[in-house]
N, C-alpha and C. Protein backbone atom coordinates (compact mmCIF):
# COMPACT_ATOMS: atom_id res chain seq x y z
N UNK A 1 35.87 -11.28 43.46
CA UNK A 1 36.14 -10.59 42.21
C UNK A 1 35.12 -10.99 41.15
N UNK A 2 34.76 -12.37 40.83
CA UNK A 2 33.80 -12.64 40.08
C UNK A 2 32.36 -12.04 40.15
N UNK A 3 32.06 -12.03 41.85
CA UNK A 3 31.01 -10.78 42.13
C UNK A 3 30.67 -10.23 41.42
N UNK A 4 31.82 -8.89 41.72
CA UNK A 4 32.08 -7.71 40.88
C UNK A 4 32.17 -7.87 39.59
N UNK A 5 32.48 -8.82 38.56
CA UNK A 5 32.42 -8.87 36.93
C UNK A 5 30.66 -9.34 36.94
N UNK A 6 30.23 -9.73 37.51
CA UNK A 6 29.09 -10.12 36.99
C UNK A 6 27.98 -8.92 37.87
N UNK A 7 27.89 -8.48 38.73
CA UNK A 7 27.38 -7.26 39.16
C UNK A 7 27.69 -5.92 37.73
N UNK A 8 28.79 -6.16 37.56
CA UNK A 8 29.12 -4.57 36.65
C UNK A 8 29.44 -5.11 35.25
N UNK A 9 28.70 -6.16 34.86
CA UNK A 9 28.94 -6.81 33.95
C UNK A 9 28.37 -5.65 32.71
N UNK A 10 27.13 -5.24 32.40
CA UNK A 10 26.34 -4.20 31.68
C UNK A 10 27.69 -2.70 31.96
N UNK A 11 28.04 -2.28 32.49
CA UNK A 11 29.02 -1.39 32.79
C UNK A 11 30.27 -1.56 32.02
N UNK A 12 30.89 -2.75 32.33
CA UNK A 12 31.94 -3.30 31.56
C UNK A 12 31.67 -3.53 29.95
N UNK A 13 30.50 -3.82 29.59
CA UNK A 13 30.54 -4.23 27.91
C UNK A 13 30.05 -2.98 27.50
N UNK A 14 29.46 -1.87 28.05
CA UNK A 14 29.06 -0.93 27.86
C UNK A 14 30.48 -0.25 27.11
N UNK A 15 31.29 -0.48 28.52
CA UNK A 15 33.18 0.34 28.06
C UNK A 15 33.81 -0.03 27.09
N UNK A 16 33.69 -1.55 27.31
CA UNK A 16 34.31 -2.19 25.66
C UNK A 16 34.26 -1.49 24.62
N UNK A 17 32.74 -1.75 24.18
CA UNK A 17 32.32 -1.41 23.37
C UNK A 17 32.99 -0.12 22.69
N UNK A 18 32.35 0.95 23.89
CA UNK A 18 33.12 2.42 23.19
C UNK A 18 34.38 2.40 23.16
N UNK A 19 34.94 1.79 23.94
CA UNK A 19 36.32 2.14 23.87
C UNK A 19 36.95 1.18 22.35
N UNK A 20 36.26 0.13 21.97
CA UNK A 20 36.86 -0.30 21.00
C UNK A 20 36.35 -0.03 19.44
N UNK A 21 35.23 0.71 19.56
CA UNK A 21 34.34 1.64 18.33
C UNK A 21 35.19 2.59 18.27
N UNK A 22 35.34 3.40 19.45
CA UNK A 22 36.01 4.65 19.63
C UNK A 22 37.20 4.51 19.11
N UNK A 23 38.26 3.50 19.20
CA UNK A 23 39.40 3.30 18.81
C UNK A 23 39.99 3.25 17.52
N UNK A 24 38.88 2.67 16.78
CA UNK A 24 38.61 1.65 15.63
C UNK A 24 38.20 3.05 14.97
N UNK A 25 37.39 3.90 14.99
CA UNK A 25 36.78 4.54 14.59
C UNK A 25 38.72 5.97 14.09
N UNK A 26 38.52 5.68 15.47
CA UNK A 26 39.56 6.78 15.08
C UNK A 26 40.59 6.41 14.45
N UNK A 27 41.34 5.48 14.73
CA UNK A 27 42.68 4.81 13.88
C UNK A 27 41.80 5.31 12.43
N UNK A 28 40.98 4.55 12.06
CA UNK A 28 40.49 5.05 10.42
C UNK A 28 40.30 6.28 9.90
N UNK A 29 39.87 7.25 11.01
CA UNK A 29 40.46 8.93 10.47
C UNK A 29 41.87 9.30 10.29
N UNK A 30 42.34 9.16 11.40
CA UNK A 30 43.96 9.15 11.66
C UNK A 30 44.34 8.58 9.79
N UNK A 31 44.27 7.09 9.81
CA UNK A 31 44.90 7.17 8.47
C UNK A 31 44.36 8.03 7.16
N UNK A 32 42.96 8.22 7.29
CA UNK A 32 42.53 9.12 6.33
C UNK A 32 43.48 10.63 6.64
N UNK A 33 42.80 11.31 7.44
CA UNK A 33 44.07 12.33 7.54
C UNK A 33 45.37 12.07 7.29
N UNK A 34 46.01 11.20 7.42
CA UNK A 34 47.91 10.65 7.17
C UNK A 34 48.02 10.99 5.52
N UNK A 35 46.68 11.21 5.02
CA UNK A 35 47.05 11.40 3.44
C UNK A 35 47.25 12.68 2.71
N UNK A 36 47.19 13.52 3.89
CA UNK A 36 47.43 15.10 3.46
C UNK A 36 48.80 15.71 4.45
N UNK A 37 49.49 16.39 3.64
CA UNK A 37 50.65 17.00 4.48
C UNK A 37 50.31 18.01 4.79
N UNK A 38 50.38 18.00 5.92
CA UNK A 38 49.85 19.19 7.03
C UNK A 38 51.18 20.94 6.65
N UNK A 39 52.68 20.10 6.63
CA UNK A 39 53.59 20.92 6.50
C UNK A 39 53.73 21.47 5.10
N UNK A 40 53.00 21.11 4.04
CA UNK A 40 52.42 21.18 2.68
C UNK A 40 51.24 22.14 2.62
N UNK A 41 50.82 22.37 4.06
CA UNK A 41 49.37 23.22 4.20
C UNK A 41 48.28 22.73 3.52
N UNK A 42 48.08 21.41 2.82
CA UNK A 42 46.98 20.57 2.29
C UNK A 42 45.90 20.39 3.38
N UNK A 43 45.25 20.80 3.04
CA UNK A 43 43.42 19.98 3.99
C UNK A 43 42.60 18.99 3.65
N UNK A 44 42.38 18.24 4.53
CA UNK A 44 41.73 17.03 3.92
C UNK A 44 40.79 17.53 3.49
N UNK A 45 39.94 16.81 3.03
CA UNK A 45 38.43 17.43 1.72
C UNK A 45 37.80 17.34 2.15
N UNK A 46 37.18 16.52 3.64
CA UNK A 46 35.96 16.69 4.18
C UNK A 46 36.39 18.23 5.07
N UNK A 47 37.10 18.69 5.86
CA UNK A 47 37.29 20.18 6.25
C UNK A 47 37.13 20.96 4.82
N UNK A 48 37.45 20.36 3.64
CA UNK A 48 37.41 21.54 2.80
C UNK A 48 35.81 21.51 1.89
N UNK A 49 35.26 20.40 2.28
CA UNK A 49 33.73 20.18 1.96
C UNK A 49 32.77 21.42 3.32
N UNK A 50 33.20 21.01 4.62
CA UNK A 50 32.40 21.67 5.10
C UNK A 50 32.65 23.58 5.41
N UNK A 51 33.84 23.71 5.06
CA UNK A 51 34.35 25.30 4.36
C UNK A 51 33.78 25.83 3.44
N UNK A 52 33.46 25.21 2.36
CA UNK A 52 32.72 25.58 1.05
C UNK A 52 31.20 25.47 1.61
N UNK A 53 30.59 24.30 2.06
CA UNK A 53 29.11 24.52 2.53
C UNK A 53 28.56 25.56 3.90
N UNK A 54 29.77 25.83 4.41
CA UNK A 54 29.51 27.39 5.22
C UNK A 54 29.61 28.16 4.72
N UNK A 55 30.36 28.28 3.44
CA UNK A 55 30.27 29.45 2.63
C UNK A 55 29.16 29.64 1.99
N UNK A 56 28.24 28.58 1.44
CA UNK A 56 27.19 28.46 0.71
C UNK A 56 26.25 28.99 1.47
N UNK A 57 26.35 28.32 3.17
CA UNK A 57 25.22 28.76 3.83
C UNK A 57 25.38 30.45 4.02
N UNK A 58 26.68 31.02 4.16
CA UNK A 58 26.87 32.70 4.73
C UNK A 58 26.53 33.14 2.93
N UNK A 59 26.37 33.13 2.28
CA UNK A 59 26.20 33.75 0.65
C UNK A 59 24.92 33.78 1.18
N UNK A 60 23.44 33.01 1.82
CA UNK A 60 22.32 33.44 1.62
C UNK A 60 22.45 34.82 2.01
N UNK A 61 22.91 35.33 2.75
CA UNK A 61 23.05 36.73 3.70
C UNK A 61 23.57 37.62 2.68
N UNK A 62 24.90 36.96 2.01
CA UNK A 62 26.14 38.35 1.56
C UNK A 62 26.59 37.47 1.17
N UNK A 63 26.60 38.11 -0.56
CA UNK A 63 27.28 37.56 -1.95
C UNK A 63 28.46 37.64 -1.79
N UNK A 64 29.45 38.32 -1.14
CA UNK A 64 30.92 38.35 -0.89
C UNK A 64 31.20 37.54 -0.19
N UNK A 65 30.64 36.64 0.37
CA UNK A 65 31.19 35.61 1.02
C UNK A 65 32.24 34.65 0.21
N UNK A 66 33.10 33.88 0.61
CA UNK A 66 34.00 33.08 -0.07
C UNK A 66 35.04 32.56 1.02
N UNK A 67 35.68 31.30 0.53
CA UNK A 67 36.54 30.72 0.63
C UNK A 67 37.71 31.14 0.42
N UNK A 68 39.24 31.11 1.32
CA UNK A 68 40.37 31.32 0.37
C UNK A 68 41.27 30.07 1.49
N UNK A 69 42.82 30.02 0.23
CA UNK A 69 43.49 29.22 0.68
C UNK A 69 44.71 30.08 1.83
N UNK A 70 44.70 29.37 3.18
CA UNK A 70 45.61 30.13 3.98
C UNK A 70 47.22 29.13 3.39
N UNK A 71 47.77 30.34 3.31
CA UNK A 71 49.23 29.44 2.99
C UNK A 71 50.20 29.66 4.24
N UNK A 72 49.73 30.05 5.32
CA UNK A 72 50.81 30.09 6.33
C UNK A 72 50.07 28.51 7.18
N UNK A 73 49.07 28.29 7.30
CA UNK A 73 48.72 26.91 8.53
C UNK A 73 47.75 26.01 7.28
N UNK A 74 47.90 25.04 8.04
CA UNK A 74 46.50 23.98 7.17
C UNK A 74 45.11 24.31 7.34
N UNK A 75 44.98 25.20 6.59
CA UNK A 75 42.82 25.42 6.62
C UNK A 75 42.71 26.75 5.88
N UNK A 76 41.38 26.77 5.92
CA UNK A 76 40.57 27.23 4.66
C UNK A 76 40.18 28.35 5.50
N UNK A 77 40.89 29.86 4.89
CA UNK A 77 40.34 31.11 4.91
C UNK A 77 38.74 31.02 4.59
N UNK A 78 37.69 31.76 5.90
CA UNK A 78 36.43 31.73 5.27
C UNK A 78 35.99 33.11 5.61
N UNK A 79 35.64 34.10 4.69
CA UNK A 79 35.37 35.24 4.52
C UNK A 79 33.89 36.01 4.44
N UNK A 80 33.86 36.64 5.01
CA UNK A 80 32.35 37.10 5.10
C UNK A 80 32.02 38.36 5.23
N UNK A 81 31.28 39.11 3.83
CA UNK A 81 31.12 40.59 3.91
C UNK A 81 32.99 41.33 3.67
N UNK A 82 33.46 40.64 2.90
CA UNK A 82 34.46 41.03 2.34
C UNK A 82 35.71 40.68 3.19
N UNK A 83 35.42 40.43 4.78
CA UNK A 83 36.48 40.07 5.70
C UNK A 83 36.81 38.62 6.26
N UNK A 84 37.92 38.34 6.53
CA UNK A 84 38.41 37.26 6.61
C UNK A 84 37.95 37.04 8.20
N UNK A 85 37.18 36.40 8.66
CA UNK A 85 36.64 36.25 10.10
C UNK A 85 37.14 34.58 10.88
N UNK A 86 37.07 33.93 9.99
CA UNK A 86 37.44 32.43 10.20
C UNK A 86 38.45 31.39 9.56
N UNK A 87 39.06 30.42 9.91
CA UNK A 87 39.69 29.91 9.68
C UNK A 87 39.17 28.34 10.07
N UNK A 88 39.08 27.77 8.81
CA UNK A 88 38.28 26.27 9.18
C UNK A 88 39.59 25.27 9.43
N UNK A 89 40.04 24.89 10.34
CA UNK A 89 40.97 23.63 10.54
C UNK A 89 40.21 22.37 10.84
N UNK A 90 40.79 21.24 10.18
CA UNK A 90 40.56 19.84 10.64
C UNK A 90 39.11 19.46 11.66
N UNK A 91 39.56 20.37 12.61
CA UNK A 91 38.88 20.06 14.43
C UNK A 91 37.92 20.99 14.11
N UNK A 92 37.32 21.38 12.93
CA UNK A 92 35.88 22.15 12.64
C UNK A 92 35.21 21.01 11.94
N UNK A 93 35.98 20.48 11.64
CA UNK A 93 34.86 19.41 9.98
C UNK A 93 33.98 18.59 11.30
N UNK A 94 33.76 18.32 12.47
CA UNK A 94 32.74 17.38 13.52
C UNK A 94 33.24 16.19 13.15
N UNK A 95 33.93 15.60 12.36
CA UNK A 95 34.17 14.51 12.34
C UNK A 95 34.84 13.40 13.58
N UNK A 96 35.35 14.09 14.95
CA UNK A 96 35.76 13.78 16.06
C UNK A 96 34.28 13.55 16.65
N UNK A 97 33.53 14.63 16.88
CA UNK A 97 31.91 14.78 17.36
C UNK A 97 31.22 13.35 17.00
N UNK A 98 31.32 12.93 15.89
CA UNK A 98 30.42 12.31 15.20
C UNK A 98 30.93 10.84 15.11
N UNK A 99 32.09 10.30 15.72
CA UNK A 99 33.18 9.51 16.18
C UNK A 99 32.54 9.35 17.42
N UNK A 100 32.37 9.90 18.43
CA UNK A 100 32.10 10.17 19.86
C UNK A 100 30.24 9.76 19.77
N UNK A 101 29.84 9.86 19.06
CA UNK A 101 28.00 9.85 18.77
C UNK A 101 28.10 8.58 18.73
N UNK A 102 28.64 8.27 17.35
CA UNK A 102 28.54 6.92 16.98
C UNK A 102 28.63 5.77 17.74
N UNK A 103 30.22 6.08 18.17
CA UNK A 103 30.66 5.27 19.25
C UNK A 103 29.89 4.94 20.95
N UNK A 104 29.27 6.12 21.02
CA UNK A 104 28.27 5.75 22.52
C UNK A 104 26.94 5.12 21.51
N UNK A 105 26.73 5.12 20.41
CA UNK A 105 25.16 4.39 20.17
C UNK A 105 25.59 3.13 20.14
N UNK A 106 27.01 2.76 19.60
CA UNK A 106 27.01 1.35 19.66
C UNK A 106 27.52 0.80 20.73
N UNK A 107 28.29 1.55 21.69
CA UNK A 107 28.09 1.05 23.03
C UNK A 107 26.94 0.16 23.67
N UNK A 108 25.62 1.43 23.57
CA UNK A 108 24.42 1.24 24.02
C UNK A 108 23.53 0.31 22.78
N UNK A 109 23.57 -0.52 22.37
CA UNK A 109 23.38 -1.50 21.52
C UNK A 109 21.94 -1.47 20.96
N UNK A 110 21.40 -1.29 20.31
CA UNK A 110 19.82 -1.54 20.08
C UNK A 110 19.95 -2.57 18.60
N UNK A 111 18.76 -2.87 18.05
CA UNK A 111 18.22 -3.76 17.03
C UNK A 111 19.22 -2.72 16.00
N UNK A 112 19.60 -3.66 14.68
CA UNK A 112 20.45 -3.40 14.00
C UNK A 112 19.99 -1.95 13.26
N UNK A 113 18.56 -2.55 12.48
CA UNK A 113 18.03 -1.60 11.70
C UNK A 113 18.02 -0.04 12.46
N UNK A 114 17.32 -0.42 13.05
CA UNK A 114 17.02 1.02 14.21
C UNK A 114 18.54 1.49 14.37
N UNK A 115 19.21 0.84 14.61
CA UNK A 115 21.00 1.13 15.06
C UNK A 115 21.33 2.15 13.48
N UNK A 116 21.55 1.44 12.74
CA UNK A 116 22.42 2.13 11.37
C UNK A 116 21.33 3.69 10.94
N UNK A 117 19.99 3.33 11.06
CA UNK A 117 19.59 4.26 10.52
C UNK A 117 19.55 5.90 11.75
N UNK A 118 19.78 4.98 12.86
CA UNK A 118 19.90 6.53 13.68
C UNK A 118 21.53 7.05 13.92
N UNK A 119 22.24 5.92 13.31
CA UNK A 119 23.98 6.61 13.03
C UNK A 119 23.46 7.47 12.00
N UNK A 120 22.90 7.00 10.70
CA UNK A 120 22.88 7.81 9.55
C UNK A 120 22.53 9.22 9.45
N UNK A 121 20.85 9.45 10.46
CA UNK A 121 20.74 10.57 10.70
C UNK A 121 21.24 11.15 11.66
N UNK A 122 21.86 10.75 12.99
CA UNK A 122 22.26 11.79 13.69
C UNK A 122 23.46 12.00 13.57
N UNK A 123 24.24 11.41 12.53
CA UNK A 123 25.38 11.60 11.92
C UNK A 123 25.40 13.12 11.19
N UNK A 124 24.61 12.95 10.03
CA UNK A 124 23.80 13.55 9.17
C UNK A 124 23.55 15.01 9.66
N UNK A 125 22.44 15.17 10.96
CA UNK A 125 22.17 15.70 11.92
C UNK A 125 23.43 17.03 12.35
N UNK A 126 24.46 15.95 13.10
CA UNK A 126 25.35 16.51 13.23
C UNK A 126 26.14 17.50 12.11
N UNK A 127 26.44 16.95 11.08
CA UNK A 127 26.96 17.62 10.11
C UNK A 127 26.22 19.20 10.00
N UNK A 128 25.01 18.82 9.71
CA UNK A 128 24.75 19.94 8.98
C UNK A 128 24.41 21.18 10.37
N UNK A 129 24.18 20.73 11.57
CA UNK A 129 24.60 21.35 13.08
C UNK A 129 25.95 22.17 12.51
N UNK A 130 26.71 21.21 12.16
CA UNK A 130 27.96 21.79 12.52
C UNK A 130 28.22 22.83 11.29
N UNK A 131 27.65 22.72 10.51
CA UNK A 131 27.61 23.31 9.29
C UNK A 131 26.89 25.37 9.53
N UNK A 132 25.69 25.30 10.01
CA UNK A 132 25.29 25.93 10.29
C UNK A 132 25.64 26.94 11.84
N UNK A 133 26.49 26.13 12.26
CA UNK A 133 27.16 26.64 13.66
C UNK A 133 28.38 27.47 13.29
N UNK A 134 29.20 27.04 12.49
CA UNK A 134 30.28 27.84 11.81
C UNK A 134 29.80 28.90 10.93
N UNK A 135 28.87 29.09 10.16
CA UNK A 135 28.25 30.16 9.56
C UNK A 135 27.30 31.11 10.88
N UNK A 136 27.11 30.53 11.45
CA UNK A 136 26.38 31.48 12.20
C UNK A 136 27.78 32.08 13.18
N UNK A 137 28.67 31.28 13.46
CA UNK A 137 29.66 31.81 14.41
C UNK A 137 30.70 32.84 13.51
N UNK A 138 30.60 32.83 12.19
CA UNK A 138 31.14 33.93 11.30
C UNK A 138 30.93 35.35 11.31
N UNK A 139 29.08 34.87 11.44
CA UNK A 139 28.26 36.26 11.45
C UNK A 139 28.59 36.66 12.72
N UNK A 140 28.60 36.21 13.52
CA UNK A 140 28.85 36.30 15.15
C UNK A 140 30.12 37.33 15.59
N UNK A 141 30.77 36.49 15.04
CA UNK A 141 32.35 37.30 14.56
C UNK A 141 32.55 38.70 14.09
N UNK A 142 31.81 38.35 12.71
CA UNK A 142 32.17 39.96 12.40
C UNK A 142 31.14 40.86 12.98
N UNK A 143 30.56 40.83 13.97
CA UNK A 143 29.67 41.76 14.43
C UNK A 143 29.92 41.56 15.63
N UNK A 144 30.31 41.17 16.17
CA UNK A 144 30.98 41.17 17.74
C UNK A 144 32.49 40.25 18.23
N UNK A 145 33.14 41.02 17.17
CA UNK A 145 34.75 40.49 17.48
C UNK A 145 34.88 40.71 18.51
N UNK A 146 35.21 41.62 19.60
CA UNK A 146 35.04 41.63 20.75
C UNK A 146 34.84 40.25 21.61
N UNK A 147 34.04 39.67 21.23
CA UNK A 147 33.52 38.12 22.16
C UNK A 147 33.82 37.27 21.01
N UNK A 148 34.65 37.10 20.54
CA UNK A 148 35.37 35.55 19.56
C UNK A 148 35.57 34.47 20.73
N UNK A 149 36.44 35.15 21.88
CA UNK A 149 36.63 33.89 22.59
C UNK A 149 35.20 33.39 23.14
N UNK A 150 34.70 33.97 24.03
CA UNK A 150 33.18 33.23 24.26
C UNK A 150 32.43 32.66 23.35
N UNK A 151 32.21 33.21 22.67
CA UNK A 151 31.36 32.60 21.28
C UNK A 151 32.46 31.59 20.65
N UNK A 152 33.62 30.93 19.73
CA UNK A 152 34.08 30.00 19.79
C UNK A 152 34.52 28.98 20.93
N UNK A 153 34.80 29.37 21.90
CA UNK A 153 35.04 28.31 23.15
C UNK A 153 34.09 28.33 24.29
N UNK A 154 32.92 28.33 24.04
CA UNK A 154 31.56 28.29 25.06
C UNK A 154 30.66 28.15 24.40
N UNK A 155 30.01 29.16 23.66
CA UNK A 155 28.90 29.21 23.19
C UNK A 155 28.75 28.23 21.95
N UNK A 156 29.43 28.25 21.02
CA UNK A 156 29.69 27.59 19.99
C UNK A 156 29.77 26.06 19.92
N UNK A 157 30.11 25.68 21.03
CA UNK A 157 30.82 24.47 21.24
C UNK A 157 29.43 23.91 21.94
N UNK A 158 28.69 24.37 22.59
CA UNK A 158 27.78 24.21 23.61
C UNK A 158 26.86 23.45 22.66
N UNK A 159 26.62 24.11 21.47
CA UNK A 159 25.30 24.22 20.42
C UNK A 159 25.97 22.24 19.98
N UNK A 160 26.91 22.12 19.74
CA UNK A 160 27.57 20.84 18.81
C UNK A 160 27.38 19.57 20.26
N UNK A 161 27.94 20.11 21.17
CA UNK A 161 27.53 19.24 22.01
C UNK A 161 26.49 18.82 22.87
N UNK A 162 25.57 20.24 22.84
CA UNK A 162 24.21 19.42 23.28
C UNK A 162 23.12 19.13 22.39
N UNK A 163 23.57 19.20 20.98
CA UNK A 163 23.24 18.72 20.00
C UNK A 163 23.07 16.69 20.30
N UNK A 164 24.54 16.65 20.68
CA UNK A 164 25.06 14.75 20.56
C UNK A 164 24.25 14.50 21.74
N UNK A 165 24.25 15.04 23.15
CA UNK A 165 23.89 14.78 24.18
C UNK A 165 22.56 14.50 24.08
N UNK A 166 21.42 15.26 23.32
CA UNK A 166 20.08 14.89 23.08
C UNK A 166 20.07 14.12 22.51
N UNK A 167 20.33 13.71 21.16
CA UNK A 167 20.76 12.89 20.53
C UNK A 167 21.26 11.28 21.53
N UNK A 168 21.87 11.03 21.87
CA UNK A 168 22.17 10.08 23.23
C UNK A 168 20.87 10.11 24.26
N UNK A 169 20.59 10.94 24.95
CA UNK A 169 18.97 10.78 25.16
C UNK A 169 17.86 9.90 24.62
N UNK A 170 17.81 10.16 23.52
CA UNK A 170 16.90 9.83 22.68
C UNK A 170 17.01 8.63 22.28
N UNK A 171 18.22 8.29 21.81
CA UNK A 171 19.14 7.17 21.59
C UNK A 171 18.79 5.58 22.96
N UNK A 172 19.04 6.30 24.28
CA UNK A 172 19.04 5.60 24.95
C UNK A 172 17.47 4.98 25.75
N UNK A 173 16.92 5.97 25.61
CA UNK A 173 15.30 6.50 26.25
C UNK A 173 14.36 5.47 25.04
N UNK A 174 14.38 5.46 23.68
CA UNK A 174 14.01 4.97 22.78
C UNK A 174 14.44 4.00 21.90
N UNK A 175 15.63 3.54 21.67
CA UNK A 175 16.01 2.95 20.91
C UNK A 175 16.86 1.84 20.80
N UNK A 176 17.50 2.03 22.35
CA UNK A 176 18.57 0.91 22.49
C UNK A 176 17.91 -0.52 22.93
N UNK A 177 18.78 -1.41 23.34
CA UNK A 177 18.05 -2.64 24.22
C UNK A 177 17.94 -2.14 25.74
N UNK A 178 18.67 -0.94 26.08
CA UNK A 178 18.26 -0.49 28.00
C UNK A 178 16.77 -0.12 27.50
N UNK A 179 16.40 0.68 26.69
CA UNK A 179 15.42 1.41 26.59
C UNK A 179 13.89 0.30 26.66
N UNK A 180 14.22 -1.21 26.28
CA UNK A 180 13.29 -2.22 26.03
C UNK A 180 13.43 -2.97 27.43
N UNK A 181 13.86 -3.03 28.17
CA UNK A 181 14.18 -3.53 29.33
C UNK A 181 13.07 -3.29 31.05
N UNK A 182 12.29 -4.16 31.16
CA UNK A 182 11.10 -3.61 32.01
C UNK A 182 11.58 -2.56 33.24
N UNK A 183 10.87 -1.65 33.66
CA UNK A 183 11.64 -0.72 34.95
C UNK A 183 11.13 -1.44 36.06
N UNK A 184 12.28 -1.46 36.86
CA UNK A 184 12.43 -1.74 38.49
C UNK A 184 11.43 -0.63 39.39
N UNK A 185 10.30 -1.16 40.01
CA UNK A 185 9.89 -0.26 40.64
C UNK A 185 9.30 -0.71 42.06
């Protein structure tokens, strides 16, 4: 058995790690969200930050764009060309995405500096991905309602996650301590 802990030792702290970033990470949304009543139809402010900055981004196109408040569920009516096409809930703001980023860079451990400043931007990164993915999936919408489901549950989703996945690439290929580590050849 000791073998095996010290063979899969890099494997094992690898898991820790995320699993206890990952954990840590989330308990601290969880209570941030615990501060809005869902049955109140309140939205937390980062979903209602990135509602308003998709709106900002769909106004370059069409001045009728806007925001409204849905009073039947929790999230932000987002309107485009006079029609109501989207509905921003919670599980749009990337803040789960960007939980999941974070948490595999510090898994994969690199020098501190290098560490915080590539959370910052591919944090960053992400956001405004996700920012521009919901405005483009608006336009998407009202011009081919027809395919909402493909385009929100495939296509859409594809863009946010192989967004992180390069991102992790890059991450691991350049920046971590695997990445400094001589190759076996």
């Amino acid at each position: 058995m000791k073998d095996y802990l010290i063979q899969f030792k890099p494997f094992l702290l690898f898991l820790a790690k995320f699993a206890a970033s990952y954990l840590l990470l989330t308990f601290i949304y969880q209570s941030y969200l615990h501060q809005f009543d869902e049955k109140k139809m309140e939205v937390d402010s980062f979903t209602q930050s990135v509602a308003n900055q998709s709106k900002l981004l769909l106004s370059i196109s069409d001045s009728q764009s806007h925001t409204g408040i849905n009073t039947k569920e929790a999230s932000v009516k987002l309107f485009y060309k006079g029609k109501w096409v989207a509905r921003i809930i919670e599980g749009c703001n990337a803040i789960s995405v960007i939980i999941l980023f974070v948490s595999f860079v510090i898994a994969f451990t690199g020098k501190l500096k290098p560490t915080l400043l590539f959370l910052i931007i591919g944090s960053l990164l992400i956001h405004v991905f996700n920012v521009f993915r919901i405005a483009l999936l608006c336009m998407a919408l009202y011009n081919f309602p027809q395919f909402d489901s493909v385009l929100h549950d495939v296509i859409f989703p594809l863009v946010i996650y192989g967004l992180v996945f390069l991102l992790w690439i890059v991450w691991v290929n350049k920046y971590s301590f695997y990445a400094e580590l001589p190759s076996k050849k």
